[in-house]
N, C-alpha and C. Protein backbone atom coordinates (compact mmCIF):
# COMPACT_ATOMS: atom_id res chain seq x y z
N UNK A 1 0.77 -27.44 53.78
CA UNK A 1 0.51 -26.49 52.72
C UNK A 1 -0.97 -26.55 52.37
N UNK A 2 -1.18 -25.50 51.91
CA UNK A 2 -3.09 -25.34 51.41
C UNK A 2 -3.74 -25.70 50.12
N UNK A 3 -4.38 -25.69 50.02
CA UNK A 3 -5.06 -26.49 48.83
C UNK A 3 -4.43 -25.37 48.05
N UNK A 4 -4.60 -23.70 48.40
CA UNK A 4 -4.71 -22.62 47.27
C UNK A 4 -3.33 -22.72 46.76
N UNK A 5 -2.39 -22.90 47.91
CA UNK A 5 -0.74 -22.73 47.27
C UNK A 5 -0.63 -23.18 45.83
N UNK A 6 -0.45 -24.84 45.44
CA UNK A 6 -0.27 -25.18 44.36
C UNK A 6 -1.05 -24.21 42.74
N UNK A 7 -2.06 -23.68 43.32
CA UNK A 7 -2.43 -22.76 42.26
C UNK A 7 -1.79 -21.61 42.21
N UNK A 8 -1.53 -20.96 43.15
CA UNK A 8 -1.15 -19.58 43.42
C UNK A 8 0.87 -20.01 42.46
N UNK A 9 1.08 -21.09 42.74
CA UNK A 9 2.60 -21.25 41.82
C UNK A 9 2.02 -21.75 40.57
N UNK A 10 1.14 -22.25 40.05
CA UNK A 10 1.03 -22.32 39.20
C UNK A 10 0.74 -21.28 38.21
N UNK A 11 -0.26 -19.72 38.59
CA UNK A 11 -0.63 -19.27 38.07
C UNK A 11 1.16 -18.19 37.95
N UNK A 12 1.48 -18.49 39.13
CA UNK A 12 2.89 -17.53 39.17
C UNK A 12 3.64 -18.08 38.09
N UNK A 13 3.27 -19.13 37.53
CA UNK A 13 4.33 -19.79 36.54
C UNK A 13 3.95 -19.57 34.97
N UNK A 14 2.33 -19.36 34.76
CA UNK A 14 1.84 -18.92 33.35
C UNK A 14 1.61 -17.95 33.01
N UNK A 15 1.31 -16.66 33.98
CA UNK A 15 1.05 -15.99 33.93
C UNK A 15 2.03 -14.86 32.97
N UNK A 16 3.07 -14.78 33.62
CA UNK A 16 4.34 -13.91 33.02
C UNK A 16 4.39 -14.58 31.62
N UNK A 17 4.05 -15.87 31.33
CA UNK A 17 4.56 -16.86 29.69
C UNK A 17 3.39 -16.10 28.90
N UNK A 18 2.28 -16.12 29.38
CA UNK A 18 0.89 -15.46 28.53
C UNK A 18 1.36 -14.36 28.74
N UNK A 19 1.67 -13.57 29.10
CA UNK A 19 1.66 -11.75 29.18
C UNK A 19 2.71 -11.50 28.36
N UNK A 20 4.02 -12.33 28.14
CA UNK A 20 5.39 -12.06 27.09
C UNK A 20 4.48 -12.86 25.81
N UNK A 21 4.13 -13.81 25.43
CA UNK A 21 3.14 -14.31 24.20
C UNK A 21 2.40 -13.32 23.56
N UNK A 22 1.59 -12.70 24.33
CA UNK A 22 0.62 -11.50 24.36
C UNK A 22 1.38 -10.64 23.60
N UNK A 23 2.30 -10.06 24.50
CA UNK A 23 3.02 -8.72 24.21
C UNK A 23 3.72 -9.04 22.35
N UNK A 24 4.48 -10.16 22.61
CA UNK A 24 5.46 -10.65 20.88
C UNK A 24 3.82 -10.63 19.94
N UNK A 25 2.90 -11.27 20.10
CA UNK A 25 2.19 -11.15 19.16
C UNK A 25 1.69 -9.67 18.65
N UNK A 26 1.51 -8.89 19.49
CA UNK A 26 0.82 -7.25 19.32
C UNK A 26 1.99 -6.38 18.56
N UNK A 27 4.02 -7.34 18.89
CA UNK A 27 4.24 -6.23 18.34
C UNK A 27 4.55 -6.85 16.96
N UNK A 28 4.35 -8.07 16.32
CA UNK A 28 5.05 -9.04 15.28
C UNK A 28 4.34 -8.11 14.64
N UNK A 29 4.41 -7.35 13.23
CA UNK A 29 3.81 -7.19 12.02
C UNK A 29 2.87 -8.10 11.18
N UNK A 30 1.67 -7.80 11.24
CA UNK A 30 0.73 -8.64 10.72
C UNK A 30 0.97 -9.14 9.06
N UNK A 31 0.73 -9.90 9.18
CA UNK A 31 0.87 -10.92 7.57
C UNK A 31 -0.71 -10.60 6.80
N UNK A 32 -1.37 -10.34 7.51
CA UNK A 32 -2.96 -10.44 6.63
C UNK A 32 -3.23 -8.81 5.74
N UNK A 33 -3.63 -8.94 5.03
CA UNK A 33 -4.21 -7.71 4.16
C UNK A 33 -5.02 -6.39 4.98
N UNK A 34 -4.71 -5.45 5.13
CA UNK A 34 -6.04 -4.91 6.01
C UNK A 34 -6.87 -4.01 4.86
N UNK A 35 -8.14 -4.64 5.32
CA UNK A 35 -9.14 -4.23 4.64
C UNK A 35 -9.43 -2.66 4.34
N UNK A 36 -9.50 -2.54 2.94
CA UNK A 36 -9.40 -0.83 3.15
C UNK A 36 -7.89 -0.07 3.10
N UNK A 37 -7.24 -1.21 3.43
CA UNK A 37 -6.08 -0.25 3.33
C UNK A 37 -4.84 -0.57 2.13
N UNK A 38 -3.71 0.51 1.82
CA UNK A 38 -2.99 0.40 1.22
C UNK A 38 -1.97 -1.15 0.71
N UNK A 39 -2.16 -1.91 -0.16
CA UNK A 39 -0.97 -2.59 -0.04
C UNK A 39 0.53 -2.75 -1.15
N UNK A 40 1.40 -2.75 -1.12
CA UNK A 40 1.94 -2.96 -2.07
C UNK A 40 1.87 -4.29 -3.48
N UNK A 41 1.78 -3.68 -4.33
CA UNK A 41 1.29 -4.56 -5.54
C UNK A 41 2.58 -4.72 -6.83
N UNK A 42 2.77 -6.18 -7.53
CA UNK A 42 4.06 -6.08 -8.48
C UNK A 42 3.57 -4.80 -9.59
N UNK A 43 4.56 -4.47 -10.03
CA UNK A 43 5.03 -3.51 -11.24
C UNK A 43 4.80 -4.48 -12.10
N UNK A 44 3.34 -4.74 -13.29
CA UNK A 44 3.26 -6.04 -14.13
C UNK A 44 3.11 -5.09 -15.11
N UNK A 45 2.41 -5.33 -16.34
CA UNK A 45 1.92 -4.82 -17.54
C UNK A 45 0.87 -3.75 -17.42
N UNK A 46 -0.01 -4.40 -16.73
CA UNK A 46 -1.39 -3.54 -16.14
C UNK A 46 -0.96 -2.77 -15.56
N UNK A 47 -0.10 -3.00 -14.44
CA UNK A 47 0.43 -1.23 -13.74
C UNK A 47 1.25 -0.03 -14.89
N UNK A 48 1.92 -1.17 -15.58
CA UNK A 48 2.83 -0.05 -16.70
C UNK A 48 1.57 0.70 -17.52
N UNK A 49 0.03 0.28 -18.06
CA UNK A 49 -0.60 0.39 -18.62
C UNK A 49 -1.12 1.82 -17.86
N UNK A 50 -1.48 1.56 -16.73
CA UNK A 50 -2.23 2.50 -15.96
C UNK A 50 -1.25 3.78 -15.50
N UNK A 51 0.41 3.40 -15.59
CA UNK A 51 0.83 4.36 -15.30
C UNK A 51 0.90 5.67 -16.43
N UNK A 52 1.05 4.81 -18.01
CA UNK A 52 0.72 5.33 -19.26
C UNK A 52 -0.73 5.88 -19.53
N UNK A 53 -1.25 5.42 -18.87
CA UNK A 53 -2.66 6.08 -19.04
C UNK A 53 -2.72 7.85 -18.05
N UNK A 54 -2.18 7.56 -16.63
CA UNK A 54 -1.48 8.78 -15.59
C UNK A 54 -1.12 9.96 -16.70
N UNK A 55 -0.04 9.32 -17.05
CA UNK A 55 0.63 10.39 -18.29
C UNK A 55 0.07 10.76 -18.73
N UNK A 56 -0.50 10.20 -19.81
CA UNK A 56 -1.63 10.87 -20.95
C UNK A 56 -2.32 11.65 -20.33
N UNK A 57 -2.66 11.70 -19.25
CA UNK A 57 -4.02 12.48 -18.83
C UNK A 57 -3.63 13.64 -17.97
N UNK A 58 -1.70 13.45 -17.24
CA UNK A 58 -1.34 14.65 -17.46
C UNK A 58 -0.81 15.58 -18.16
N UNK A 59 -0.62 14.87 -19.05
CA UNK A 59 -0.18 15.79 -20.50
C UNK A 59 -0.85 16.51 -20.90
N UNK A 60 -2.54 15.97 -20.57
CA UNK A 60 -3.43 16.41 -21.14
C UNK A 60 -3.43 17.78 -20.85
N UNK A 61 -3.52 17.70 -19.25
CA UNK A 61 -3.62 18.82 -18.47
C UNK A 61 -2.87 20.01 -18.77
N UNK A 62 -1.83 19.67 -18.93
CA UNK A 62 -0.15 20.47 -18.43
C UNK A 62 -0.22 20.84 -19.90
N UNK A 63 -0.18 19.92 -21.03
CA UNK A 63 0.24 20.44 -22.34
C UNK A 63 1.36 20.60 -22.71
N UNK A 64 1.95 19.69 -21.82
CA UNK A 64 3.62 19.61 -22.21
C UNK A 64 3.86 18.34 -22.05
N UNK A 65 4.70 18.33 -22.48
CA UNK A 65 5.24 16.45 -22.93
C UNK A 65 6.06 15.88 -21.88
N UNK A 66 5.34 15.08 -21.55
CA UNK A 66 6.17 14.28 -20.06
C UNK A 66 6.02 12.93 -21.05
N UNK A 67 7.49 11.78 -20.34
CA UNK A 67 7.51 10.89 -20.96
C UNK A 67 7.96 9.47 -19.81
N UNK A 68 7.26 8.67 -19.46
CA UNK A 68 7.53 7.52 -18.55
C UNK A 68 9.17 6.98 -18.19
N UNK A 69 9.64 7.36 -17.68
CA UNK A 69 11.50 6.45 -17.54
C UNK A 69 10.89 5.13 -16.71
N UNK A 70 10.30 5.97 -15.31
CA UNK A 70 10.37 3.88 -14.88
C UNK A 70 8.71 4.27 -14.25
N UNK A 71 8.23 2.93 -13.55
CA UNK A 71 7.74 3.03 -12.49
C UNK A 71 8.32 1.97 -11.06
N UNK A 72 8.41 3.24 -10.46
CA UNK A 72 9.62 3.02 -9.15
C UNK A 72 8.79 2.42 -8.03
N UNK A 73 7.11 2.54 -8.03
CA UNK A 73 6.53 1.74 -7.15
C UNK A 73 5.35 1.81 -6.85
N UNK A 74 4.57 0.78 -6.68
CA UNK A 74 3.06 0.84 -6.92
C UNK A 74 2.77 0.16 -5.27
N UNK A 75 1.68 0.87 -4.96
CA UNK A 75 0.25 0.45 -3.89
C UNK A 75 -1.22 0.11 -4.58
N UNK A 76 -1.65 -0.51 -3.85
CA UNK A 76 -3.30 -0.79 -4.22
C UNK A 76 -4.23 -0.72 -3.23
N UNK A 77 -4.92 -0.10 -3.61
CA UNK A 77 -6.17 -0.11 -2.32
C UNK A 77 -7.86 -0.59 -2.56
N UNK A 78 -8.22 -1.71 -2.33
CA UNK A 78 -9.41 -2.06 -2.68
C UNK A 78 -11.00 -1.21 -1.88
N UNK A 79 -11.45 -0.52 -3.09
CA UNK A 79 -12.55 0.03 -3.04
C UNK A 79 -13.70 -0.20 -3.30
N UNK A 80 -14.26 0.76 -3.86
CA UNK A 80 -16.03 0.35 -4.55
C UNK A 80 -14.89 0.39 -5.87
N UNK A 81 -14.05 -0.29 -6.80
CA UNK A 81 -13.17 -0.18 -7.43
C UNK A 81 -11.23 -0.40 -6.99
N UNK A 82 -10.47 0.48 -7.35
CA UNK A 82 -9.68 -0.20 -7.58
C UNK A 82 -8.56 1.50 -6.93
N UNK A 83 -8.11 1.55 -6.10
CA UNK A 83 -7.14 2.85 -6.17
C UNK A 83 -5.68 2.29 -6.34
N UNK A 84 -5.43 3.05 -7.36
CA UNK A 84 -3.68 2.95 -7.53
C UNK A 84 -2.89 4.44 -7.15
N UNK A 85 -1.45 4.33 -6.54
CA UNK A 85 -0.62 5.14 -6.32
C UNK A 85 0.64 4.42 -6.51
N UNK A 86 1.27 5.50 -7.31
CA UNK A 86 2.32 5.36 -8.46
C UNK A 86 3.67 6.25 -7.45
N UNK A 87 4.31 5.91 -7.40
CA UNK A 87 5.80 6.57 -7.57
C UNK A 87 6.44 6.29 -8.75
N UNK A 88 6.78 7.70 -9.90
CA UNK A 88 7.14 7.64 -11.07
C UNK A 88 8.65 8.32 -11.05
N UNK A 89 9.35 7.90 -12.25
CA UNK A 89 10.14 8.69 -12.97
C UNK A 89 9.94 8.95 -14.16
N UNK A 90 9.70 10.64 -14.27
CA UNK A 90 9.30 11.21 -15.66
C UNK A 90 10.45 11.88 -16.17
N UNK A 91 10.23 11.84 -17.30
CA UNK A 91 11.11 13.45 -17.99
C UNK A 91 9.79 14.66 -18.70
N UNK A 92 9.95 15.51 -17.99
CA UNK A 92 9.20 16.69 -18.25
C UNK A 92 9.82 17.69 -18.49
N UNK A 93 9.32 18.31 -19.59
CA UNK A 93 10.11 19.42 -20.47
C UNK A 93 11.41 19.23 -20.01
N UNK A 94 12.24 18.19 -20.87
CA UNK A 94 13.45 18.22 -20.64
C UNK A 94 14.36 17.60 -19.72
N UNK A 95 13.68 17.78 -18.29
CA UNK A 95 13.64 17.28 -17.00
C UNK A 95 13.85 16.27 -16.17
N UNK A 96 14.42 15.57 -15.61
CA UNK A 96 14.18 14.04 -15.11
C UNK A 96 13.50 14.63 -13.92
N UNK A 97 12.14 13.88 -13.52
CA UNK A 97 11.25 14.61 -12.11
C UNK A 97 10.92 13.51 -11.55
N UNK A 98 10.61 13.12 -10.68
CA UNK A 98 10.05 12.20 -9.68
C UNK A 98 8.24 12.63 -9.63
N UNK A 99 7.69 11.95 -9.56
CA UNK A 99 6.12 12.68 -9.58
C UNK A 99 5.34 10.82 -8.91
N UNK A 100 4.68 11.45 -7.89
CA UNK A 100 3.44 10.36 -7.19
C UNK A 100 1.97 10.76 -8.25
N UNK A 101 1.47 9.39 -8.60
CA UNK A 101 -0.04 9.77 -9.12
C UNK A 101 -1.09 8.61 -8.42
N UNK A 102 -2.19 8.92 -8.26
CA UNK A 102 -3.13 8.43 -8.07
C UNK A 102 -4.39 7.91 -8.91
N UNK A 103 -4.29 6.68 -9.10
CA UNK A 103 -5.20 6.54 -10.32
C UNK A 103 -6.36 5.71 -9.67
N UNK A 104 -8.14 6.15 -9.80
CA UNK A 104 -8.82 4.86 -9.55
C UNK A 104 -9.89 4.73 -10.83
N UNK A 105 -9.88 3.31 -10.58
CA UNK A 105 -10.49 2.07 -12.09
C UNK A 105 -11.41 2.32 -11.10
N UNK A 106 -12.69 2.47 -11.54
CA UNK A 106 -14.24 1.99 -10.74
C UNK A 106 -14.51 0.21 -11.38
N UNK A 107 -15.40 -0.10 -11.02
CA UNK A 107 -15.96 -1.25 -11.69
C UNK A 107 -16.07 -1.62 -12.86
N UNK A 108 -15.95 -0.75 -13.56
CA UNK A 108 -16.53 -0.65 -15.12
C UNK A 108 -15.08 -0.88 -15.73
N UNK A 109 -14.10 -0.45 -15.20
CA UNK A 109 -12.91 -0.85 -15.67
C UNK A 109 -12.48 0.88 -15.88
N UNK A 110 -13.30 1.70 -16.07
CA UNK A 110 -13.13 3.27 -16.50
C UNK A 110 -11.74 3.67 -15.21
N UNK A 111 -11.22 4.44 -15.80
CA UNK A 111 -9.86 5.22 -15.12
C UNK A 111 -10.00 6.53 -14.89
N UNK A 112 -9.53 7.01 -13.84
CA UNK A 112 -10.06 8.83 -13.32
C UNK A 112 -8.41 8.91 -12.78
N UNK A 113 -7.88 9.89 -13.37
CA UNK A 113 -6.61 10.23 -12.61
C UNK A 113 -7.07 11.41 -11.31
N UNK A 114 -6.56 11.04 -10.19
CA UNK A 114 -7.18 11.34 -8.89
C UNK A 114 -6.07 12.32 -8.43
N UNK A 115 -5.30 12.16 -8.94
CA UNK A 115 -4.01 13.25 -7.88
C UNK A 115 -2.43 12.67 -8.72
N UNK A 116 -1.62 14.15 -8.68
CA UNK A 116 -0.38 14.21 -9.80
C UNK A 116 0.36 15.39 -8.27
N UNK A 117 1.12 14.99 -8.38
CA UNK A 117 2.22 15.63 -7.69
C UNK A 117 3.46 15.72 -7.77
């Protein structure tokens, strides 16, 4: 036998173990934060705060009385500040509605409602 054989089974033997390793890692769901992007965040005080703040500022708009039932689910996205998106349950004129809002805090702590749907 040749010197090369013993490599040529060896590589026949790691090769397929690294390429299935490879493959499970690319498809496992990453654990780390990605930068820039969306993550889900708890429903604490501060989110109830900011979702009450949402309201107010579409009330403002609309001029009709919408009133908070829950908040059904929050994301966060780190910026030059702070973006929040809300999945709500409102009652509007009367109404039980489902409504997504978008809220971003800049640095200053200041709040801009960004999008009501």
């Amino acid at each position: 036998m040749s010197r090369a054989g013993p490599c040529w089974v060896l590589l026949a033997v790691l090769v397929p173990g690294l390429v299935h390793a490879a493959q499970a890692a690319a498809e496992a769901p990453s654990l780390a934060p990605l930068a820039g992007g969306w993550q889900s965040a708890p429903i604490d005080e501060s989110v109830q705060e900011i979702a009450r703040f949402a309201l107010a500022e579409r009330q403002r708009q609309e001029a009709l009385p919408i009133s908070l039932l829950e908040v059904r689910e929050v994301s966060r996205q780190v910026v030059a500040g702070l973006n929040f998106r809300l999945r709500l349950r409102v009652l509007r004129a009367g109404h039980h509605r489902e409504a997504s809002a978008t809220v971003y805090q800049d640095l200053q702590g200041q709040r801009h409602l960004t999008a009501w749907t």
